[in-house]
Structures are given as structure tokens and as C-alpha cells.
Protein backbone atom coordinates (compact mmCIF):
# COMPACT_ATOMS: atom_id res chain seq x y z
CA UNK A 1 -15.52 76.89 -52.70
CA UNK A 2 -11.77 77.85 -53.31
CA UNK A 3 -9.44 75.89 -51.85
CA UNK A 4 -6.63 77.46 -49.56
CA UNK A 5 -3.57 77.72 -50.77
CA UNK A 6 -0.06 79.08 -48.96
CA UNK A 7 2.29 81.64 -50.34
CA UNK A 8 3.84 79.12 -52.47
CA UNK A 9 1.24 77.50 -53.75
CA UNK A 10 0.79 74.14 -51.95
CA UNK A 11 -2.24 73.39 -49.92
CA UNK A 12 -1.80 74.18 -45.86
CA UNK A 13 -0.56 70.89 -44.16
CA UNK A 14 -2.57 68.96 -42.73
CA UNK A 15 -5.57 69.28 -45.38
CA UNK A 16 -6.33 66.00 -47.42
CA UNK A 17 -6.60 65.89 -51.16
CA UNK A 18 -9.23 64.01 -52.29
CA UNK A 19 -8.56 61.61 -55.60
CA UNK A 20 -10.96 61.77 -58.60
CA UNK A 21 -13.98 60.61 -58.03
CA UNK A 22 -13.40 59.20 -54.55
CA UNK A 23 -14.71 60.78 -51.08
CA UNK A 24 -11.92 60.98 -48.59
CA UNK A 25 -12.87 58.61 -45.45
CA UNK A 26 -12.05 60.83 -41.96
CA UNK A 27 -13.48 57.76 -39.71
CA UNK A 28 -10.63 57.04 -37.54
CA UNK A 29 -10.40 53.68 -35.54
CA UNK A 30 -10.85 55.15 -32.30
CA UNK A 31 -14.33 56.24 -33.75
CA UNK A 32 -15.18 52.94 -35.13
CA UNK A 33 -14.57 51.02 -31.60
CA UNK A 34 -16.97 54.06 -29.47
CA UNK A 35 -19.18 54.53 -31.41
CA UNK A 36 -22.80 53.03 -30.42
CA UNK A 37 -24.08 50.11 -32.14
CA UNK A 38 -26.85 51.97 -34.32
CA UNK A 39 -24.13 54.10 -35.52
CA UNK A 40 -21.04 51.40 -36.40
CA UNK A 41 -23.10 50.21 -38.92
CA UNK A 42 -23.28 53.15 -40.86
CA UNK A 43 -19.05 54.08 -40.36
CA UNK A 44 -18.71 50.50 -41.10
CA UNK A 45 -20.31 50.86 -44.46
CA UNK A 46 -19.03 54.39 -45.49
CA UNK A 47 -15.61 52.64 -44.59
CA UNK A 48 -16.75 49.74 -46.99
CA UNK A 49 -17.75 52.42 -49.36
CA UNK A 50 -14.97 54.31 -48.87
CA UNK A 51 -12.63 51.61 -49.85
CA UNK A 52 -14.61 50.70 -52.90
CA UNK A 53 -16.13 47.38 -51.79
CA UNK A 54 -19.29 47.78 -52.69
CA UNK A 55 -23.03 49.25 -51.08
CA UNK A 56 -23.42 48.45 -47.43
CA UNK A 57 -26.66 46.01 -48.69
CA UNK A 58 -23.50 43.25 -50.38
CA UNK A 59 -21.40 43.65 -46.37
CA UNK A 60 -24.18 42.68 -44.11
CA UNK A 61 -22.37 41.74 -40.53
CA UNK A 62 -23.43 37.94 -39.58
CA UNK A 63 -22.91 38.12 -36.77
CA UNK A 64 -20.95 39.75 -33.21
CA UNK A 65 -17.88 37.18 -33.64
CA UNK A 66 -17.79 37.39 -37.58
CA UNK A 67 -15.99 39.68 -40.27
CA UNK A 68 -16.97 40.21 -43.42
CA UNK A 69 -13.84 40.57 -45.37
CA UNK A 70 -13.40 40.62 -49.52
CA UNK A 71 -11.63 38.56 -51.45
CA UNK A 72 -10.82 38.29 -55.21
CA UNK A 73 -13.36 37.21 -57.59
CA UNK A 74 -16.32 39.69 -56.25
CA UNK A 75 -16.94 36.73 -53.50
CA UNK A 76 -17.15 36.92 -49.68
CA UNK A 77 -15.51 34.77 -46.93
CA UNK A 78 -16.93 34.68 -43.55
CA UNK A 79 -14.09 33.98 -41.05
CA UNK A 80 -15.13 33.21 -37.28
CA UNK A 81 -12.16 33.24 -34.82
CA UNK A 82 -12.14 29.98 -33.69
CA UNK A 83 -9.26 28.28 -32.07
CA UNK A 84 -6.62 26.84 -34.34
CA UNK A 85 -4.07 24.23 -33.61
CA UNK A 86 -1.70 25.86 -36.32
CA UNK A 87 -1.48 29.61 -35.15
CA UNK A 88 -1.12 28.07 -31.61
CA UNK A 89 1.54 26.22 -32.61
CA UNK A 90 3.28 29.63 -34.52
CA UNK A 91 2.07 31.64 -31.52
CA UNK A 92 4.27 29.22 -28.90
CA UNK A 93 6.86 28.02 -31.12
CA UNK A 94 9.00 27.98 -28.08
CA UNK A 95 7.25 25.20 -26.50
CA UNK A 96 6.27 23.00 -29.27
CA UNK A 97 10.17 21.30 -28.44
CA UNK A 98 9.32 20.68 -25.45
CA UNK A 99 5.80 19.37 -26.02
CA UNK A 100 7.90 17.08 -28.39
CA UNK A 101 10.19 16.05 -26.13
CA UNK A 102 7.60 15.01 -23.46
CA UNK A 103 5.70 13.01 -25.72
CA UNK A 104 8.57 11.22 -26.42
CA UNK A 105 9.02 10.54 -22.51
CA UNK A 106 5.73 9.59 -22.31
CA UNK A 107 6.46 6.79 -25.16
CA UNK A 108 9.35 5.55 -23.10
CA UNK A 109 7.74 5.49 -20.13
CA UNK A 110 5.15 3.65 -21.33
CA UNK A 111 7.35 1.57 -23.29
CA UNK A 112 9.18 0.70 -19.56
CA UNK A 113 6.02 -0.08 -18.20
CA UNK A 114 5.26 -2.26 -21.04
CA UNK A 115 8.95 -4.18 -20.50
CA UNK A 116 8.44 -4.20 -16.96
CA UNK A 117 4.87 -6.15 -17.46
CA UNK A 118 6.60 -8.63 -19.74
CA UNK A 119 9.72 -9.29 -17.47
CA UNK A 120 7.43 -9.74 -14.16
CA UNK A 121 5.18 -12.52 -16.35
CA UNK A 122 8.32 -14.18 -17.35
CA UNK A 123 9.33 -14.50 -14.29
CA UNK A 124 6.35 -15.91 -13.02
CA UNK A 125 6.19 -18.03 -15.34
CA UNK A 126 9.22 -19.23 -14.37
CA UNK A 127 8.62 -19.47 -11.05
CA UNK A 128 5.62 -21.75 -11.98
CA UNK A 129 7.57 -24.04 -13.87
CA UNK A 130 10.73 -24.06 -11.67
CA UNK A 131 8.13 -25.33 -9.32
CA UNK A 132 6.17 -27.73 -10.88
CA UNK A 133 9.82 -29.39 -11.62
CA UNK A 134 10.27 -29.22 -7.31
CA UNK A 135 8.06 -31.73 -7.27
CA UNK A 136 8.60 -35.70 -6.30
CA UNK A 137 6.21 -37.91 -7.41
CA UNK A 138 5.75 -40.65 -4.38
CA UNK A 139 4.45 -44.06 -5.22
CA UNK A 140 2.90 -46.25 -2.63
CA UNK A 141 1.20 -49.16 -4.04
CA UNK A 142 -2.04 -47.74 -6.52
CA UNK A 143 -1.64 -44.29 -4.54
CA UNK A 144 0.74 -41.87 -5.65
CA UNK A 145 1.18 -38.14 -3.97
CA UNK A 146 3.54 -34.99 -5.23
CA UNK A 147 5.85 -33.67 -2.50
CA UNK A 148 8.19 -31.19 -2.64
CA UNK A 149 11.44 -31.94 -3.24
CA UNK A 150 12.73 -30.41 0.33
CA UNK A 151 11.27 -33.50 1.58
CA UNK A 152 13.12 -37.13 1.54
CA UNK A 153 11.97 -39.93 1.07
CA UNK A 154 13.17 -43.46 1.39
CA UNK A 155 11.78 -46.67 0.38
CA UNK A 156 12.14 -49.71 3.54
CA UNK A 157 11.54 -53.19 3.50
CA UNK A 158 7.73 -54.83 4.02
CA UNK A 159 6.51 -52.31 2.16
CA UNK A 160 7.50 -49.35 4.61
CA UNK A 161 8.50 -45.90 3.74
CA UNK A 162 10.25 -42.98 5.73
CA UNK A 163 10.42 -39.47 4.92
CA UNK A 164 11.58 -35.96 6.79
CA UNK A 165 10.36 -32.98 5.88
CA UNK A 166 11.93 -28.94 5.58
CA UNK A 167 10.54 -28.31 9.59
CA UNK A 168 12.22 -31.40 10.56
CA UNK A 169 8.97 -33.42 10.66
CA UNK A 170 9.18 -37.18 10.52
CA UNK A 171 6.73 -39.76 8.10
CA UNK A 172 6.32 -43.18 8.24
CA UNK A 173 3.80 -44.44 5.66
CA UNK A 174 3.28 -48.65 6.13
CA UNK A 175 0.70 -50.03 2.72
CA UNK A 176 -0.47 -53.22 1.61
CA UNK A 177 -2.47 -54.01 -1.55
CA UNK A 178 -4.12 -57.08 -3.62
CA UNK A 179 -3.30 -58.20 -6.83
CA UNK A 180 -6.07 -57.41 -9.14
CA UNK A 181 -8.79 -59.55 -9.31
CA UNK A 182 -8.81 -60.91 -5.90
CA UNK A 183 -11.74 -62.92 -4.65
CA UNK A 184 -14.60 -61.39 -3.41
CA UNK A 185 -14.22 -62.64 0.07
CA UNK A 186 -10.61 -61.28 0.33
CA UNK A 187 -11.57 -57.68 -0.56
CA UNK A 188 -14.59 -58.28 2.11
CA UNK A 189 -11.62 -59.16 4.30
CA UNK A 190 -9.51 -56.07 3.51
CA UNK A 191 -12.07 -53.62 4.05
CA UNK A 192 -13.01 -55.14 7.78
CA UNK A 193 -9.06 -54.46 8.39
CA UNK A 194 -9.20 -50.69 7.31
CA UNK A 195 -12.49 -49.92 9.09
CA UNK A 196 -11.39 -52.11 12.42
CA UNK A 197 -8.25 -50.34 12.34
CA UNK A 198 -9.27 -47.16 11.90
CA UNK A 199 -11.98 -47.91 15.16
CA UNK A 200 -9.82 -49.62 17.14
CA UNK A 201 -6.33 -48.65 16.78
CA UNK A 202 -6.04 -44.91 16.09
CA UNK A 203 -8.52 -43.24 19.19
CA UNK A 204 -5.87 -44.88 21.60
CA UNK A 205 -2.85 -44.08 19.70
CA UNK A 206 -4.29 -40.31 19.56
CA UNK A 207 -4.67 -39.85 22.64
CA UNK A 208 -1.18 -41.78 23.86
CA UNK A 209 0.48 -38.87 22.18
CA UNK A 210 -1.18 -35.74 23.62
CA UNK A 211 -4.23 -33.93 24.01
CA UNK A 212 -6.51 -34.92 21.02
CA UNK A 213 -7.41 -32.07 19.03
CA UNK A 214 -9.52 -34.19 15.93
CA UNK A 215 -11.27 -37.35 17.24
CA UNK A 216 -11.02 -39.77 14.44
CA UNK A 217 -12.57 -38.47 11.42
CA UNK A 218 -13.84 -40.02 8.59
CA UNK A 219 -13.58 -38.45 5.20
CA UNK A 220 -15.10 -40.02 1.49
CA UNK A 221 -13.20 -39.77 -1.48
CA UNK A 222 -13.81 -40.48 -5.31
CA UNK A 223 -13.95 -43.80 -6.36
CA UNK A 224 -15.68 -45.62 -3.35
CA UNK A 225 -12.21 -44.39 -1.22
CA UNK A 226 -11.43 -43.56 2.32
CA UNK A 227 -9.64 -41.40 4.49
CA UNK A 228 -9.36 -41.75 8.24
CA UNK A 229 -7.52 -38.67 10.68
CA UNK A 230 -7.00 -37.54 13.87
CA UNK A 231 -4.85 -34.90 15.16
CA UNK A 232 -3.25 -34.29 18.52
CA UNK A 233 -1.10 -31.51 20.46
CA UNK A 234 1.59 -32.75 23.27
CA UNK A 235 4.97 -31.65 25.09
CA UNK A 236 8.16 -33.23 24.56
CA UNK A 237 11.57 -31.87 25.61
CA UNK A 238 9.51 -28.96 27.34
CA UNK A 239 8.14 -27.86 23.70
CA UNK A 240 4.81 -28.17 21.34
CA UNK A 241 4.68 -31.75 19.82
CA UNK A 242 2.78 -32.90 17.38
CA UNK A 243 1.46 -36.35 16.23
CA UNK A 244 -1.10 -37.09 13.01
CA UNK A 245 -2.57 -40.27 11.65
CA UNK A 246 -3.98 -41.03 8.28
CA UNK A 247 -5.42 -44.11 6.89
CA UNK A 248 -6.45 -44.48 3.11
CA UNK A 249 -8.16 -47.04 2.24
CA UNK A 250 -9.86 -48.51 -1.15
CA UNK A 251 -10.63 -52.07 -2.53
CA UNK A 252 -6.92 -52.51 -3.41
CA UNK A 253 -4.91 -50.43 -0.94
CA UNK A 254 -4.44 -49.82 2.73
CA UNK A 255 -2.03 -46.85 3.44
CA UNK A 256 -1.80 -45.74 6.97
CA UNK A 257 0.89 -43.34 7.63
CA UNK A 258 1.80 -40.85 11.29
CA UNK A 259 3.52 -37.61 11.23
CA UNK A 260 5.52 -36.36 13.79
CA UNK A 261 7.22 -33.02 14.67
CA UNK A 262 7.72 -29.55 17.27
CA UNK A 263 5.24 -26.94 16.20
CA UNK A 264 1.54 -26.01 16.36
CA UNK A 265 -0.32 -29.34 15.63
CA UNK A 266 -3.25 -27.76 13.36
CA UNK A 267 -0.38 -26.22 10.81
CA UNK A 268 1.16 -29.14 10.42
CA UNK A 269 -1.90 -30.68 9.50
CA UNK A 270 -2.62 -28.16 7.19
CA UNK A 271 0.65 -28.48 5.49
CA UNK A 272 0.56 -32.35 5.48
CA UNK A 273 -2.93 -32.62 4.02
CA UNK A 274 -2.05 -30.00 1.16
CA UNK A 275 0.30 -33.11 -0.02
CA UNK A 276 -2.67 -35.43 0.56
CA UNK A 277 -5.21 -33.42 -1.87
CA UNK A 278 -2.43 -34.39 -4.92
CA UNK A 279 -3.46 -38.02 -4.32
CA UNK A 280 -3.82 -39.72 -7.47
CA UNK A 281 -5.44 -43.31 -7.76
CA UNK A 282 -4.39 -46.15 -10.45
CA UNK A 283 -6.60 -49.02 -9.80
């Protein structure tokens, strides 16, 4: 068929001149994305063919989420549109400063927390050792007990000691010992004077000083020891009065010692007897 041609000689506008040898491709884009499926097969190989990639058979789809696409060398690449960390990054260059800028407060603040961990251990251990240097070591006889140093302790004659504590709580610890190596007979002797004591002498002196709260009790400790207690609750000077007995007792040593103070009398025997559980024996 002849083609049209205007007065001049130039083909009308709008008409499309094909090359040599090549078929001019009218499939627009619009056509491509409406057509139906059975059909954008077919425009999407006359578009391959179009184009000069090839027969449709060497650009079979693999799929709804991949493109074939050519590359150099006659070979194919299939490229499925996964997410990439890279074109994210391009895509919100904006906030990748900022994403930089909290991970770096994230590093200091973890970095505080760290320092803050490390200063709170130091300063327990610290604490711990300031402490254990608080401590008095006090020596009666074979027994010896750690106090704190807010109490005070002085040494009196006939073996006889005296101490106040932080509550204003008074102690008066009276001890006698043997020698080591004593007879037989005399350690017979010094065991009848703990036990008879303890029997005899504390009930009445419990109950002189208020309302008995522990009858004499008798406690076992390591090493074939003993420890003897009561605990009473009174009134002086129209307020709550305490009194406590202890007696130790082993083979060697005889340790009896009262406390006195205002207050509730079970504390104070809870305080008191923490100092007892540091006894420590050398016999």
C-alpha cells in the first residue's frame, strides 16, 4: 500500500516510520498493566520481541514478584524485590544522622550504666571494709568477741570489765579461768560453779529486775561449751527497762556478764546476742 504523504512531501504527523527490518511496537503501558493475564503474556513477549531480546520461549516469567530483565553476555538475571538495607538507607538519607546519633546515645547510656554499676560496687566494697575496720576485738580470758567500735570498753581490776553501748546500754562482764592443765578435780570443781550458778543465782536475779520474759535457758555450743540466758522487761524512772544475763562457760572459762538499758527488752537481746555469735574460743 502507498504510504500518505502531505503536500510537501513528509509523512502526516503522527504516523510512525518503521526502521529496516524491525516491526514498530504500539503496546503502550497503560495496555500492558489492563490487560488480562492470558493476554500480558503475549504483549510482554511482542515487547521482548520488539526490542530484540529474543523469542518469548528464552523470557519465561518465574514468577508474580520476578522480572526477567537482560543483561550483557546473552545471560539472564532474575531480580526479586526484596528489601534492601542499602536503597533504604539512599531512600531515607535524612534519617540515617539521626539513627547515628542515637546509637551513639545508646553507647553512652549504656556506658553510664556501666560506670554507675562499677561506682555503686566500689562503694560497697568500701562500706564492707570501712566496717570490718569498726570493729574491736574484746578479749576476756580464752573468749574473745568483735564489737563495734561505738561501744567502750574498759578493762577493771579482778578480772572485771565495763562497757556502754551507742543506746546508752550498760555491760559488766566478771571471768575467771585455769591455767592449762589443771587437775582433773579442779575442772570437776569449775564446772559445778557454772552449772550451780547458772541454777541458783540467775532465776532470782531475773525476776528481781522485772517481769521475766526468758526463764533461764540453756544453750550448747562447739567444743563441749555453754551458754546460760534469761531476759526480763521492768519500769524504772516511769520508762521500759531492761535487764539480760549471760553465762559462758567451758573447761577453762567462766564468763558471766548483765546488760542493762531503757528500751524494748527482746531488741536488746537481739542486738546483744548478734555480738555473742562472733565468739571465738582459744583453748
Amino acid at each position: 500500500m502507498p504510504r500518505s504523504r502531505t503536500a510537501d512531501g513528509k509523512p502526516p504527523a503522527g504516523s510512525v516510520r518503521p526502521r529496516a527490518g524491525k516491526v514498530p511496537c504500539r503496546m503502550s503501558v497503560l495496555q500492558a498493566t489492563t490487560a488480562p493475564p492470558a493476554a500480558a503474556g503475549a504483549e510482554h513477549h511482542a515487547a521482548a520481541t520488539c526490542a530484540g531480546f529474543g523469542t518469548p520461549a528464552e523470557h519465561a516469567q518465574t514468577g508474580a514478584l520476578n522480572l526477567t530483565l537482560p543483561i550483557p553476555y546473552g545471560r539472564h538475571a532474575t531480580i526479586e524485590r526484596r528489601f534492601s538495607p542499602t536503597r533504604f538507607i539512599r531512600r531515607h538519607a535524612a534519617v540515617v544522622p539521626a539513627l547515628g546519633l542515637a546509637s551513639a546515645a545508646d553507647k553512652r547510656y549504656s556506658l553510664e550504666l556501666m560506670r554507675n554499676a562499677l561506682v555503686a560496687l566500689l562503694l560497697l566494697l568500701t562500706a564492707s571494709a570501712a566496717s570490718a575496720q569498726e570493729l574491736l576485738l574484746l578479749r576476756m580470758g580464752s573468749l574473745n568477741l568483735s564489737v563495734p567500735s561505738t561501744w567502750k570498753f574498759e578493762g577493771g581490776p579482778n578480772q572485771r570489765v565495763e562497757g556502754k553501748g551507742p543506746g546508752g546500754e550498760g555491760v559488766i562482764a566478771n571471768y575467771r579461768f585455769l591455767k592449762p592443765g589443771a587437775p582433773a578435780e579442779v575442772v570437776d570443781h569449775h564446772w559445778k560453779t557454772i552449772r550451780g550458778f547458772a541454777s541458783e543465782r540467775m532465776p532470782g536475779l531475773a525476776s528481781k529486775n522485772g517481769d521475766v520474759l526468758r526463764p533461764l535457758a540453756e544453750t550448747a555450743l562447739p567444743g563441749n561449751r555453754v551458754q546460760y540466758s534469761t531476759v526480763s522487761q521492768g519500769k524504772k524512772a516511769l520508762q521500759d527497762y531492761y535487764f539480760l544475763q549471760y553465762l559462758l562457760g567451758s573447761s577453762r572459762l567462766m564468763v558471766y556478764m548483765t546488760v542493762e538499758g531503757y528500751g524494748n527488752a527482746s531488741e536488746a537481746a537481739s542486738r546483744f546476742e548478734a555480738i555473742l555469735g562472733t565468739q571465738r574460743w582459744e583453748e
